[in-house]
Protein backbone atom coordinates (compact mmCIF):
# COMPACT_ATOMS: atom_id res chain seq x y z
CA UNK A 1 -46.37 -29.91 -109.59
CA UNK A 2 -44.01 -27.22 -111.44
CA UNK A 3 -44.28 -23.26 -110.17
CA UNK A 4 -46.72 -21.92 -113.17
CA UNK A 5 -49.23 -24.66 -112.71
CA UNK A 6 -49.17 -25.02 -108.99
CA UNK A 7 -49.78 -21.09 -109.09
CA UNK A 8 -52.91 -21.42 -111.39
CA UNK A 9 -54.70 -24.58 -109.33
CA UNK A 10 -53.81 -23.82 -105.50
CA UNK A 11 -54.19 -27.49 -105.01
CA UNK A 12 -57.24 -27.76 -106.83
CA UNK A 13 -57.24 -28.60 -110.32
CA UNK A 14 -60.73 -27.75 -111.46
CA UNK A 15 -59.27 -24.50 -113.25
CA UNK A 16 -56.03 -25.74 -114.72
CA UNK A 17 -55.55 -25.87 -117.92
CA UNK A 18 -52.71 -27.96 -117.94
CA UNK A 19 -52.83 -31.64 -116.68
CA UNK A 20 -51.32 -32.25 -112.91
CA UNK A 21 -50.90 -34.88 -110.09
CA UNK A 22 -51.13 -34.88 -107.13
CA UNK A 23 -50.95 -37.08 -104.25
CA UNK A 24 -53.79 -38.57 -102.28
CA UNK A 25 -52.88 -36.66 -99.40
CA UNK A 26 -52.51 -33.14 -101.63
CA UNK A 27 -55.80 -34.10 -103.07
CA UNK A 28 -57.19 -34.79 -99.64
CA UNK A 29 -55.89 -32.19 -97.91
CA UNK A 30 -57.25 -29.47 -100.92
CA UNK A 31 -60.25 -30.63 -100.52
CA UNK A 32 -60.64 -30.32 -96.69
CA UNK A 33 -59.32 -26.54 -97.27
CA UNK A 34 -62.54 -26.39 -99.91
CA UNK A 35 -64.72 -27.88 -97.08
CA UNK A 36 -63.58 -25.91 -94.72
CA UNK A 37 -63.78 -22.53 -96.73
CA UNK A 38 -66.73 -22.95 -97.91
CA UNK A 39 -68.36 -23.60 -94.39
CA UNK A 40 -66.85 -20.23 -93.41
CA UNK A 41 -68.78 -18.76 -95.77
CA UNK A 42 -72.06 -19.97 -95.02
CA UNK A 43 -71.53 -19.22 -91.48
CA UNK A 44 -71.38 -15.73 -93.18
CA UNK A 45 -74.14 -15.89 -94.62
CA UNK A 46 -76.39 -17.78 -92.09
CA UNK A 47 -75.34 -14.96 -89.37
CA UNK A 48 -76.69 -12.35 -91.77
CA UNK A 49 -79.73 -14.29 -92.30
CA UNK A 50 -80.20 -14.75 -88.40
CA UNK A 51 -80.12 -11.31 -88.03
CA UNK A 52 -83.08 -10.64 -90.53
CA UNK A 53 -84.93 -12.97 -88.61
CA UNK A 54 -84.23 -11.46 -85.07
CA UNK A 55 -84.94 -8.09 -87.29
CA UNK A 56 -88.34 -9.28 -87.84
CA UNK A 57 -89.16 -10.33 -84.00
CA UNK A 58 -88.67 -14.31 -85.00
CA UNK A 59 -86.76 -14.85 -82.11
CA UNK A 60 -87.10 -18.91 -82.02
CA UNK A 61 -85.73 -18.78 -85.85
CA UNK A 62 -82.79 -16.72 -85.17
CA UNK A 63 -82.08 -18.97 -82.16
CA UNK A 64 -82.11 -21.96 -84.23
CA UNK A 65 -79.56 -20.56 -87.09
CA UNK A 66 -77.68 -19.14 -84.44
CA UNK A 67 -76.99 -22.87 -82.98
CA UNK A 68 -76.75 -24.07 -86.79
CA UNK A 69 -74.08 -21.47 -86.59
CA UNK A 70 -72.29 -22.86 -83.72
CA UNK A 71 -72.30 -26.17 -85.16
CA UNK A 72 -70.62 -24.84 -88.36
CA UNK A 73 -68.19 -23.12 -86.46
CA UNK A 74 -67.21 -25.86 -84.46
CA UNK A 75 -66.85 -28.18 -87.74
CA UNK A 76 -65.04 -25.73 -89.29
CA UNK A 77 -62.54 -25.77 -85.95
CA UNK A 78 -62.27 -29.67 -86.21
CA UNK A 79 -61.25 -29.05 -90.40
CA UNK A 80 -58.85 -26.58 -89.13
CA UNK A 81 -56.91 -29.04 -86.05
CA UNK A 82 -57.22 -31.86 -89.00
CA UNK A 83 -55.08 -30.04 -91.65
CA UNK A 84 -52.73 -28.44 -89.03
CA UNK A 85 -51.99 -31.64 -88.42
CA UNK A 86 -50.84 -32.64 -91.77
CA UNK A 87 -48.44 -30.22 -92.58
């Protein structure tokens, strides 16, 4: 992967608009970073919805996205030992 295009697809080459390779392992390895990135993000987004829920009194929903939460966040950790790893 040469300097311009590796700059344009950060792994990823669903914006390039230049052919590249990879190898299985960058492939693999991009898209764990995707998985994991885009888990921390809905953790985001399920905390702020928790708190509308608690906001509201529904104490037994917020509970329940709170642990959805936890599970995210612990997934996310797992993602994060796994591609430690590999570099």
């Amino acid at each position: 992967m040469d300097a311009e295009h590796s700059a344009g697809c950060s792994g990823s080459c669903s914006g390039c608009a230049t052919p590249c390779e990879h190898t299985p392992m960058e492939e693999l390895t991009a898209l764990m970073k995707y998985m994991a990135g885009g888990n921390a993000v809905q953790i985001r987004k399920l905390t702020q919805l928790a708190a509308l829920l608690e906001q509201q009194g529904n104490r037994t929903a917020y509970d329940q996205v709170m642990a959805a939460v936890s599970d995210f966040e612990k997934g996310c950790l797992r993602l994060n030992v796994v591609l430690a790893s590999l570099k």
